[in-house]
N, C-alpha and C. Protein backbone atom coordinates (compact mmCIF):
# COMPACT_ATOMS: atom_id res chain seq x y z
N UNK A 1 43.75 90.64 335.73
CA UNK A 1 42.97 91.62 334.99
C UNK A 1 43.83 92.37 333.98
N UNK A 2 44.89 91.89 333.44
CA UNK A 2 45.67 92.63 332.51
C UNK A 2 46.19 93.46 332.97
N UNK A 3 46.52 93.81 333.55
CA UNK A 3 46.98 95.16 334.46
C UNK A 3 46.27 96.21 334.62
N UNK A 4 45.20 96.26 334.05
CA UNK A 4 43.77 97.43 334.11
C UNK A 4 42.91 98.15 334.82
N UNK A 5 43.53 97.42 336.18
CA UNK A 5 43.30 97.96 337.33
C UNK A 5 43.89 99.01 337.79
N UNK A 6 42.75 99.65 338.35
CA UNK A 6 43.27 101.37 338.87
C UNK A 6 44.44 101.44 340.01
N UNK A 7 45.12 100.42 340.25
CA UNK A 7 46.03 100.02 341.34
C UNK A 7 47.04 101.34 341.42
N UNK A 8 47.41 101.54 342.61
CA UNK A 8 48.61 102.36 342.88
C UNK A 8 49.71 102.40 341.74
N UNK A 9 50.22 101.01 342.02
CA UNK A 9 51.37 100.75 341.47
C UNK A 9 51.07 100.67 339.51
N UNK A 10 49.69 100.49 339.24
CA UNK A 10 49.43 100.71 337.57
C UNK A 10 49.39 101.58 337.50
N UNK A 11 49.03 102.14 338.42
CA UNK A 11 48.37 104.03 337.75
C UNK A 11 50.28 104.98 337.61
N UNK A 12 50.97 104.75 338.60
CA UNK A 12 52.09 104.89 338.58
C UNK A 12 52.92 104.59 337.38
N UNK A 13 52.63 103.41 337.06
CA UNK A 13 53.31 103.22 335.51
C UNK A 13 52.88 103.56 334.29
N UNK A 14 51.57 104.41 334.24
CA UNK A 14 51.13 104.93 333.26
C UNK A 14 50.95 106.48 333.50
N UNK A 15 52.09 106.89 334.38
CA UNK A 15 52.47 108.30 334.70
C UNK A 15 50.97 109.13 335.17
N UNK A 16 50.67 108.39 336.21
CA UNK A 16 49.80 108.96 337.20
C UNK A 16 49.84 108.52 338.34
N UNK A 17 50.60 109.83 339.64
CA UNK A 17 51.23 109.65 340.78
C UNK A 17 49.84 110.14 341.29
N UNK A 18 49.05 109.60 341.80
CA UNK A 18 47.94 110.42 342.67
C UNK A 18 47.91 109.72 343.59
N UNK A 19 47.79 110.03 345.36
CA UNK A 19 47.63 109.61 346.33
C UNK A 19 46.24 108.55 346.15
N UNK A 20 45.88 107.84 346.00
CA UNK A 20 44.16 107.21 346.21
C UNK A 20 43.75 106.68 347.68
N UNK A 21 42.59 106.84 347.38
CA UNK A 21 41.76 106.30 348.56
C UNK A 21 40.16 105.97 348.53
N UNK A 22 40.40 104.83 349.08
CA UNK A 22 39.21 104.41 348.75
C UNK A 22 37.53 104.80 349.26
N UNK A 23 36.83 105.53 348.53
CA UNK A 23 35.51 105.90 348.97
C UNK A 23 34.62 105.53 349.93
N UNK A 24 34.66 104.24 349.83
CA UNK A 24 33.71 103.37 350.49
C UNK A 24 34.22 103.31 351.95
N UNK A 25 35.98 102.55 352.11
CA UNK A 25 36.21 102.38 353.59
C UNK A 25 37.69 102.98 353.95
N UNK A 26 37.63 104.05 353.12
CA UNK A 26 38.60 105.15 353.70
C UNK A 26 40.14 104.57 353.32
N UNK A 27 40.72 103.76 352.66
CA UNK A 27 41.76 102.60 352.81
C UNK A 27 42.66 103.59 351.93
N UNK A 28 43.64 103.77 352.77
CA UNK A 28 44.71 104.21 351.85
C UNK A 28 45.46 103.56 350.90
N UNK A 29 44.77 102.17 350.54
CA UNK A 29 45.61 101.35 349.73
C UNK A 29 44.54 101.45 348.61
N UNK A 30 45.16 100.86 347.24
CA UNK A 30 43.98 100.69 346.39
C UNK A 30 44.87 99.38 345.62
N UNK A 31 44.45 98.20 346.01
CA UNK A 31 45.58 97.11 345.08
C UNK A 31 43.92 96.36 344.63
N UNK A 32 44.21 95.04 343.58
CA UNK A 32 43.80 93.78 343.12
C UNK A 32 43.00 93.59 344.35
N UNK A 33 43.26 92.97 345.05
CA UNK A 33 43.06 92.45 346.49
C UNK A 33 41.74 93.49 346.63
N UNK A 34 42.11 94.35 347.65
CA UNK A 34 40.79 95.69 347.88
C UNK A 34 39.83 95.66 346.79
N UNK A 35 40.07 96.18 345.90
CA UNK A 35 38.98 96.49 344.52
C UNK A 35 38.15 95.28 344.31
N UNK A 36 38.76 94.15 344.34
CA UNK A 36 37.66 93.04 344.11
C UNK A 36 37.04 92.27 345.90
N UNK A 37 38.00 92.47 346.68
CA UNK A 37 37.55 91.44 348.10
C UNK A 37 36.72 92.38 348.52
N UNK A 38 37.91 93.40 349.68
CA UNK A 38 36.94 94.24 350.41
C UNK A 38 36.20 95.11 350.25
N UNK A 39 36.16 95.27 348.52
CA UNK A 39 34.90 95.90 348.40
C UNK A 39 33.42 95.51 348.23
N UNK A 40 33.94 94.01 347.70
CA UNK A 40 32.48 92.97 347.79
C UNK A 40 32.12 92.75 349.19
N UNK A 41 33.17 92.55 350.02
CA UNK A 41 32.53 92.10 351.09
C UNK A 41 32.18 93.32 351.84
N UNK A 42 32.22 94.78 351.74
CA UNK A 42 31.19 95.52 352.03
C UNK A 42 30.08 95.73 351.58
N UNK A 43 30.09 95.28 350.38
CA UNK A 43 28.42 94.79 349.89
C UNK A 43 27.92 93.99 350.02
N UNK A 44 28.42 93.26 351.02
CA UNK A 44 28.19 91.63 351.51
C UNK A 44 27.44 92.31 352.67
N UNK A 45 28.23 92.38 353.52
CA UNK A 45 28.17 92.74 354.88
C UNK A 45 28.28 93.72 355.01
N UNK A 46 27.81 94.93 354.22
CA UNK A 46 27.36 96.10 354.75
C UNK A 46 27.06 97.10 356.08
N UNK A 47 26.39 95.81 356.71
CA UNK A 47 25.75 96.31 357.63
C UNK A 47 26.34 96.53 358.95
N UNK A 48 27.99 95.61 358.94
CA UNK A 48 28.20 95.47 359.89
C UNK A 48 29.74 96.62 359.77
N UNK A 49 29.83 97.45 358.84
CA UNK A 49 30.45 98.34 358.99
C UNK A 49 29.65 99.50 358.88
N UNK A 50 29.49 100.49 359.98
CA UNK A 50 28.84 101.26 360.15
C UNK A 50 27.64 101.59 359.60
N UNK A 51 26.92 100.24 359.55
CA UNK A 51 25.49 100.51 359.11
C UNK A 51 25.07 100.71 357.85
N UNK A 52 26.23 100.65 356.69
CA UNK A 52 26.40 100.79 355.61
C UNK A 52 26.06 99.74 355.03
N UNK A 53 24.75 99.49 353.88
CA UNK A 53 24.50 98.53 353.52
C UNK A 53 24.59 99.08 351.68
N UNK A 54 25.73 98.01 350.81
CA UNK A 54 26.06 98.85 349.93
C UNK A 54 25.21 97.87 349.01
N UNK A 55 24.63 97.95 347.76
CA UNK A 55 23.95 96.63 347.32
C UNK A 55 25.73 96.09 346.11
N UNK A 56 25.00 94.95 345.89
CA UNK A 56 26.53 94.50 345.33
C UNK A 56 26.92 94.94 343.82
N UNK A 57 25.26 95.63 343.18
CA UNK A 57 25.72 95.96 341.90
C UNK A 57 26.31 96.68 341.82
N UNK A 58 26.07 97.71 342.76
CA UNK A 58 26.68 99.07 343.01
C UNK A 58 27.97 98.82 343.47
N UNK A 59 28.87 97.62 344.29
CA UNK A 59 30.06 98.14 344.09
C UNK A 59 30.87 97.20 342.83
N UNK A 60 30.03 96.28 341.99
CA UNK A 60 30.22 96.43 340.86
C UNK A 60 30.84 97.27 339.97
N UNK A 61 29.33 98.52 340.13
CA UNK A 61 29.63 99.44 339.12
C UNK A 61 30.75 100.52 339.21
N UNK A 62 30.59 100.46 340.89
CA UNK A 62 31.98 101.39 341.13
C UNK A 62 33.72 100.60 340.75
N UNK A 63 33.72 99.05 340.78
CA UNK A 63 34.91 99.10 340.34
C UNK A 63 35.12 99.48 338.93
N UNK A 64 33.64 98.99 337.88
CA UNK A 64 34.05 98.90 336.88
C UNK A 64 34.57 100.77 336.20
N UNK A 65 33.22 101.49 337.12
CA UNK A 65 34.18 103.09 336.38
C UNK A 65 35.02 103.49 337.19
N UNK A 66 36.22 102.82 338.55
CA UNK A 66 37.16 103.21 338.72
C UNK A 66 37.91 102.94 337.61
N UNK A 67 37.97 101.57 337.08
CA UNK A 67 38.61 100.82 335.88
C UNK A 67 38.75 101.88 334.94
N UNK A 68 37.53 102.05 334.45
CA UNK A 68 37.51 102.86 333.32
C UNK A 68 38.00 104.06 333.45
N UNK A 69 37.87 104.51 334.18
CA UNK A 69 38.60 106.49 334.37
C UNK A 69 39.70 106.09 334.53
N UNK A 70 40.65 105.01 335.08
CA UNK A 70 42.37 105.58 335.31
C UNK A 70 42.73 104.48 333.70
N UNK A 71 42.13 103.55 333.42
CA UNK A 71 42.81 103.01 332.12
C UNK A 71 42.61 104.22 330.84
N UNK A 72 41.30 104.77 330.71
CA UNK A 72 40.84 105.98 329.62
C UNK A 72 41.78 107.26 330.15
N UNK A 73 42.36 107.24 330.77
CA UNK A 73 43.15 108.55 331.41
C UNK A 73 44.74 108.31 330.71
N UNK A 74 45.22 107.06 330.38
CA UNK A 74 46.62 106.55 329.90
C UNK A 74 46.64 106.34 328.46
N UNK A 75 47.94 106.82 328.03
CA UNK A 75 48.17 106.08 326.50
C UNK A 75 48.14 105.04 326.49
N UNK A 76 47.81 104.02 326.94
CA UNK A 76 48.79 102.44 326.86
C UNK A 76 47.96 102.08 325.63
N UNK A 77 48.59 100.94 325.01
CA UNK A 77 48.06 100.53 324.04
C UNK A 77 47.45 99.47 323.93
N UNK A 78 46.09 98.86 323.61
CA UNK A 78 45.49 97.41 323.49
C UNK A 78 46.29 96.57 322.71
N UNK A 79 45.86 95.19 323.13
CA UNK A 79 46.36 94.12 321.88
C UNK A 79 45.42 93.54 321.33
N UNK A 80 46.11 92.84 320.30
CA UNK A 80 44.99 92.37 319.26
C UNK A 80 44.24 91.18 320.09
N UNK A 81 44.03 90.74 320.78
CA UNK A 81 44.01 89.67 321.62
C UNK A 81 42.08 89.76 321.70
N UNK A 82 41.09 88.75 321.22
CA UNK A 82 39.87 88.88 321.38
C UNK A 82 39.15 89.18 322.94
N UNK A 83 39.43 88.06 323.60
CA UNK A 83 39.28 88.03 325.25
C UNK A 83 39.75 89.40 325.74
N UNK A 84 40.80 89.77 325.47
CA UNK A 84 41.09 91.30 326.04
C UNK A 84 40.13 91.66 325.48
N UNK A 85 39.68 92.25 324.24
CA UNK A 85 38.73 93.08 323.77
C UNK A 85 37.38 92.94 324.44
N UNK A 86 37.04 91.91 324.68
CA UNK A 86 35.83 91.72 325.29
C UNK A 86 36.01 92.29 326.78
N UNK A 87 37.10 91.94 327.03
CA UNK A 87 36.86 92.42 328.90
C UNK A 87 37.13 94.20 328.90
N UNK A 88 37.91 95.09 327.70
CA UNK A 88 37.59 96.80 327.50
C UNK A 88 36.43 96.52 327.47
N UNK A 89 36.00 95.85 326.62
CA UNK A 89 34.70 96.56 326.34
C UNK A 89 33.01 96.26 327.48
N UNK A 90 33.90 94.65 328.65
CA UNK A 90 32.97 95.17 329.49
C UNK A 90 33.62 95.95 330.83
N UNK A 91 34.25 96.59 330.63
CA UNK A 91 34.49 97.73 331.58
C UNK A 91 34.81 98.88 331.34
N UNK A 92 33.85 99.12 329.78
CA UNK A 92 33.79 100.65 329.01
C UNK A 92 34.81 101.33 328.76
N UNK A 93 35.87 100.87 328.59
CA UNK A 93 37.45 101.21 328.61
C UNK A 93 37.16 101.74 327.01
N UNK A 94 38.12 103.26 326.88
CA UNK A 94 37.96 103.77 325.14
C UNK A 94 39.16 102.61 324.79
N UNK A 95 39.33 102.02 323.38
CA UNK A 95 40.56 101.16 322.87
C UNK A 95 41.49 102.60 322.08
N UNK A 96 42.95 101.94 322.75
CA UNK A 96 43.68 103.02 322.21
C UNK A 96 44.62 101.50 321.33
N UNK A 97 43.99 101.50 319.95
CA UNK A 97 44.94 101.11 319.45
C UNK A 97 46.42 100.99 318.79
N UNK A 98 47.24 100.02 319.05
CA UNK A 98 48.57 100.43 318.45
C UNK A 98 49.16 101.13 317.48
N UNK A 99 49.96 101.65 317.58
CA UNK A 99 50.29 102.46 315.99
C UNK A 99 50.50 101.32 314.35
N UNK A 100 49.83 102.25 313.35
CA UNK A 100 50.11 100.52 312.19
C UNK A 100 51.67 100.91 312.27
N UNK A 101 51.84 99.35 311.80
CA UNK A 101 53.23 99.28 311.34
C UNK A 101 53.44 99.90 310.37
N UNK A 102 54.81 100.35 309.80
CA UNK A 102 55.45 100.79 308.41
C UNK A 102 54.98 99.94 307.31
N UNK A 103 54.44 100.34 306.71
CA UNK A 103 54.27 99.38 305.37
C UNK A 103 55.47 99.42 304.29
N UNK A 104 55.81 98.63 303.92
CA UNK A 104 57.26 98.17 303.04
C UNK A 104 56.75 97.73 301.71
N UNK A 105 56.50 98.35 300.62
CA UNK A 105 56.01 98.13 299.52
C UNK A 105 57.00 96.83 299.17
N UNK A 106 56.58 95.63 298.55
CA UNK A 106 57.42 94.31 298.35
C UNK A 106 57.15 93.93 296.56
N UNK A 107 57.77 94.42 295.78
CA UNK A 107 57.35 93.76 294.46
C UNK A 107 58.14 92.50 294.07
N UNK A 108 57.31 91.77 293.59
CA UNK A 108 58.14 90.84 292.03
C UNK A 108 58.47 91.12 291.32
N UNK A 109 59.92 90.81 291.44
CA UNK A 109 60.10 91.36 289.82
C UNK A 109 61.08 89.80 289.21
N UNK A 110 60.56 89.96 288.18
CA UNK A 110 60.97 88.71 287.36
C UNK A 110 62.20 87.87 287.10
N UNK A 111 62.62 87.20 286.57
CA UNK A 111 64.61 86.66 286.51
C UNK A 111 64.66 87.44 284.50
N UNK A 112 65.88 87.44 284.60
CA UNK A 112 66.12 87.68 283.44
C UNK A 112 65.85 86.72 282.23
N UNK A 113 66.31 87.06 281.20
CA UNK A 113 65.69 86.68 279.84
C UNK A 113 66.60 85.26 280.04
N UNK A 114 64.96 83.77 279.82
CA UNK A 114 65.85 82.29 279.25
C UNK A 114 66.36 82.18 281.08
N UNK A 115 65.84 82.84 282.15
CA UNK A 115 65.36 81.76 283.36
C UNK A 115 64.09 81.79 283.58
N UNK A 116 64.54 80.49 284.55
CA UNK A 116 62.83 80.15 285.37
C UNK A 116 63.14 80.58 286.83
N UNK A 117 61.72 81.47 287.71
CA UNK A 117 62.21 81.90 288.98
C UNK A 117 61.17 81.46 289.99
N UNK A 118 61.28 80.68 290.67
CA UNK A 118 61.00 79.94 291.67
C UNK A 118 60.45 80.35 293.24
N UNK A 119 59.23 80.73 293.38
CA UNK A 119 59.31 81.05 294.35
C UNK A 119 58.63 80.22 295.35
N UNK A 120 59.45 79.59 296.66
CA UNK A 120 59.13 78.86 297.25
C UNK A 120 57.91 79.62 298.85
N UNK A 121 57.68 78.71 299.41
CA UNK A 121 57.67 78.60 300.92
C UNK A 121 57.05 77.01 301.97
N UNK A 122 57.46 77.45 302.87
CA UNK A 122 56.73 76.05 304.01
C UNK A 122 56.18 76.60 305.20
N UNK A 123 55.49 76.01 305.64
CA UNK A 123 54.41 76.21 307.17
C UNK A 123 54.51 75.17 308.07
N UNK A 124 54.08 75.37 309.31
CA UNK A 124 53.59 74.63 309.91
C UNK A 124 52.93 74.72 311.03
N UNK A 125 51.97 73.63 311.25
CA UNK A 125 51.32 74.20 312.67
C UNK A 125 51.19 73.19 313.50
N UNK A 126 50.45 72.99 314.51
CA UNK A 126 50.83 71.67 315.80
C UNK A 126 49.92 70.40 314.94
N UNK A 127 49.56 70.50 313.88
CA UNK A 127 48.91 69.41 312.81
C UNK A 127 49.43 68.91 312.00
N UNK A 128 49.80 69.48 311.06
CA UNK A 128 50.57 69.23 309.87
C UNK A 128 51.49 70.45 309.43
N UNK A 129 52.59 69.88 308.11
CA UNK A 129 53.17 70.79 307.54
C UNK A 129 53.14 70.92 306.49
N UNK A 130 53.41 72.01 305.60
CA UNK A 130 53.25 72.00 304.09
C UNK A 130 54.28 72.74 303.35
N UNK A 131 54.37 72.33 302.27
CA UNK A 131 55.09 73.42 301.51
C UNK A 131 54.42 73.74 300.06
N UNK A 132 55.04 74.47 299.13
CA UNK A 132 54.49 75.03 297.64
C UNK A 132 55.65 75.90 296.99
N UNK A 133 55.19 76.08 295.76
CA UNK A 133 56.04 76.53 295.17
C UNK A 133 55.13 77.03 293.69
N UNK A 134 55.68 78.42 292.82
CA UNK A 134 55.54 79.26 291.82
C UNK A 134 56.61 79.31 290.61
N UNK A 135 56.20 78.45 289.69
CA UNK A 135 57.64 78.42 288.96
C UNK A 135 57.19 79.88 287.64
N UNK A 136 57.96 81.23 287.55
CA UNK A 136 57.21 81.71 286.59
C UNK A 136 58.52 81.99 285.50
N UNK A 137 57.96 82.23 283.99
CA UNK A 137 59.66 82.86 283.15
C UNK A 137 60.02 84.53 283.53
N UNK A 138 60.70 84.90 282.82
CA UNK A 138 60.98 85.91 282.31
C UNK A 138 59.82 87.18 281.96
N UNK A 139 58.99 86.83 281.44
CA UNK A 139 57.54 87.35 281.04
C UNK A 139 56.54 87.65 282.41
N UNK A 140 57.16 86.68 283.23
CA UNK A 140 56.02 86.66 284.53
C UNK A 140 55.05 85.22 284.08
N UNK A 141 55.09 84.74 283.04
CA UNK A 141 53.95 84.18 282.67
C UNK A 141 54.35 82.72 283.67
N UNK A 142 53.03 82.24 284.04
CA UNK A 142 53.16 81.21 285.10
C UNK A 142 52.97 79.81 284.23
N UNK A 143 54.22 79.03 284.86
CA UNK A 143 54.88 77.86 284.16
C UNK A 143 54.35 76.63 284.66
N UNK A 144 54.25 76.04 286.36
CA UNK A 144 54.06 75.41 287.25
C UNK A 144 53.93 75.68 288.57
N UNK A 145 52.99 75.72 289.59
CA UNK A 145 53.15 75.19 291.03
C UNK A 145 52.94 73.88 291.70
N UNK A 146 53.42 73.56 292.63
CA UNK A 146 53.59 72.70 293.41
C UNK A 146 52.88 73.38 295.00
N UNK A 147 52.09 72.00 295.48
CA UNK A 147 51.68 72.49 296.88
C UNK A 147 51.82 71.07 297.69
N UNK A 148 52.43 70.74 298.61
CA UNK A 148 52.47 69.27 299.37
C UNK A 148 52.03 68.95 301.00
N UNK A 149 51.97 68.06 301.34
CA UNK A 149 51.57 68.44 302.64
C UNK A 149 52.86 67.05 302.65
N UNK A 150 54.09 67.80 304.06
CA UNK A 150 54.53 66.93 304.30
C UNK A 150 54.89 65.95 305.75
N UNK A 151 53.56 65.93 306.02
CA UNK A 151 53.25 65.31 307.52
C UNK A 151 53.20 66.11 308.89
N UNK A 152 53.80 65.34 310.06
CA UNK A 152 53.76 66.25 311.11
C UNK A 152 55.41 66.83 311.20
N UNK A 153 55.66 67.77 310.98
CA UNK A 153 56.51 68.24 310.74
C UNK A 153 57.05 69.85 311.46
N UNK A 154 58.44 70.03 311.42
CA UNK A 154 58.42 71.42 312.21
C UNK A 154 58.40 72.45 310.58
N UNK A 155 58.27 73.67 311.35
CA UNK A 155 58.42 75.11 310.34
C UNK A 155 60.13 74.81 309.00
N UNK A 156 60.94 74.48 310.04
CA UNK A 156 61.86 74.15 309.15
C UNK A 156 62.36 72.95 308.48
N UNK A 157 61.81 72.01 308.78
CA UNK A 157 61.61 71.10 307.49
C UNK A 157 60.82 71.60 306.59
N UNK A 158 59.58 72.09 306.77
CA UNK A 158 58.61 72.27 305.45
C UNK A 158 59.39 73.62 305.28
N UNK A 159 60.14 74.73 305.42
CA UNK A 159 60.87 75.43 304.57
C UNK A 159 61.32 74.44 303.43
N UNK A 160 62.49 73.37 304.27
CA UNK A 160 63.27 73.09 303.14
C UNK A 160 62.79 71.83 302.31
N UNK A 161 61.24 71.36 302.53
CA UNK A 161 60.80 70.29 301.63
C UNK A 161 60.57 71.06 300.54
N UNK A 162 60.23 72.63 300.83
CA UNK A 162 60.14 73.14 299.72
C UNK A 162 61.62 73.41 298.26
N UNK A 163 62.27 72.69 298.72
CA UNK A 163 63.33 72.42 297.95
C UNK A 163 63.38 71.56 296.84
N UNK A 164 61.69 71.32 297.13
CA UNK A 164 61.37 70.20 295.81
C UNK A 164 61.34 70.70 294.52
N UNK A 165 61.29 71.81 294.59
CA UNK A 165 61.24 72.91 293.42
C UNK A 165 62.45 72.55 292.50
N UNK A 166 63.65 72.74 293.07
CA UNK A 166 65.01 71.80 292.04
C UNK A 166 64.34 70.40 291.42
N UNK A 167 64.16 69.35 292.24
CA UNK A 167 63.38 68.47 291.47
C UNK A 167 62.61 68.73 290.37
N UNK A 168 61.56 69.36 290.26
CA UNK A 168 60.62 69.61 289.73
C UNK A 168 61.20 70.57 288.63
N UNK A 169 62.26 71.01 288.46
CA UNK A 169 62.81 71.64 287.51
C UNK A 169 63.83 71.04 286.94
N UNK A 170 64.60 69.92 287.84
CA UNK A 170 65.05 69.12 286.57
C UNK A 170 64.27 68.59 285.76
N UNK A 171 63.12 67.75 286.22
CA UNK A 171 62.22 66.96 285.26
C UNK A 171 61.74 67.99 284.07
N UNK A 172 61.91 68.94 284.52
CA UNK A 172 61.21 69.97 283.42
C UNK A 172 62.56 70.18 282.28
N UNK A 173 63.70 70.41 282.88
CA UNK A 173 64.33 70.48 282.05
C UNK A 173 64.72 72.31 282.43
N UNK A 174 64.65 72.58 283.06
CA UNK A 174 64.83 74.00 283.26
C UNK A 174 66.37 74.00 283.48
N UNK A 175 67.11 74.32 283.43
CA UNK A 175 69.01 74.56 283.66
C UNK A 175 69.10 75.65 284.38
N UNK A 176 68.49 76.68 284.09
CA UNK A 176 68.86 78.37 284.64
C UNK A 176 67.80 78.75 285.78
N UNK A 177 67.70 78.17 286.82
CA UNK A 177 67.16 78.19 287.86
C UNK A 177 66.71 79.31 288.88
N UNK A 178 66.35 80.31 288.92
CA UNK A 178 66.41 81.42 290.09
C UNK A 178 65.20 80.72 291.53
N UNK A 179 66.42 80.42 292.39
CA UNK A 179 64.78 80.33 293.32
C UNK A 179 64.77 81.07 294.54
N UNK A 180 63.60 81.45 295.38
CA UNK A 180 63.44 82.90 296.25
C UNK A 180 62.63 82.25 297.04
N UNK A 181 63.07 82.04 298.72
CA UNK A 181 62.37 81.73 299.64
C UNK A 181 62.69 82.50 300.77
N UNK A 182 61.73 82.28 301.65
CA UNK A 182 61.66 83.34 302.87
C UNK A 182 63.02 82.82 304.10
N UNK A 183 63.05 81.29 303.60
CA UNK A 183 63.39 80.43 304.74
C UNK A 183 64.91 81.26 305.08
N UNK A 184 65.26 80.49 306.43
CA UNK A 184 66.00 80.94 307.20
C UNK A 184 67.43 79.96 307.25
């Protein structure tokens, strides 16, 4: 359950020491185990602990707003993760999302006067790989790109297929070369 459970030992790590105990059958424990077994199976078998017949939505609903009161009680932070989102949101959990990152303003700025500046990159994923490339002058004004797909391939080959860019600038005739890639 992501760790979202009102467990001793979670609630503890999200700096809440409270003794618990459980409502229904007095249990000084509160783990995974309890919250989902023996509390169903007192809505199972109700009857055969002191006459107590609990119906099962109801201890449903009681795990789901134990859930919700000790996770809504903590800072912790969600992840971007869809399936998580779906399971806050069926156990009414508020989302405390992460802090944004720093944003790092990133400009282009051009090669000097009489070059060409090159900006490469490559990908890949468990399919194929690719690379491309931006050849622009001095002006900014855009000269040529290149985009390739170069098979099944890892992340760092298609970095450096993107090296086709030298090619593609001898044929051009370019001499004064600037080129700018992410690769590693």
């Amino acid at each position: 359950m992501l760790n979202k459970l009102p467990t001793d030992d979670n609630l503890s790590l999200r700096g809440c020491h409270l003794p618990s105990m459980c409502s229904l059958c007095l249990s000084q424990t509160e783990s995974s185990f309890h919250l989902f077994f023996i509390v169903h199976m007192l809505s199972v078998f109700g009857a055969r602990f002191n006459d107590r017949k609990i119906p099962w939505r109801s201890s449903v609903a009681c795990i789901i707003s134990s859930i919700a009161l000790s996770v809504n009680l903590t800072n912790a932070t969600a992840s971007s993760s869809i399936s998580e989102f779906a399971l806050i949101k069926k156990f009414n959990i508020n989302l405390h999302p992460p802090r944004a990152p720093q944003i790092i303003d990133v400009t282009w700025q051009p090669p000097i006067p009489h070059w060409i500046k090159c900006n490469t990159d490559g990908a890949s994923s468990s399919l194929t790989a690719s690379c491309g490339g931006i050849f622009r002058d001095s002006a900014a004004d855009f000269l040529l790109g290149f985009a390739e797909n170069v098979g099944n391939e890892n992340a760092c080959f298609a970095e450096l297929s993107a090296m086709r860019a030298i090619e593609l600038a001898n044929q051009n005739n370019w001499r004064f070369l600037w080129l700018e890639s992410d690769s590693w």
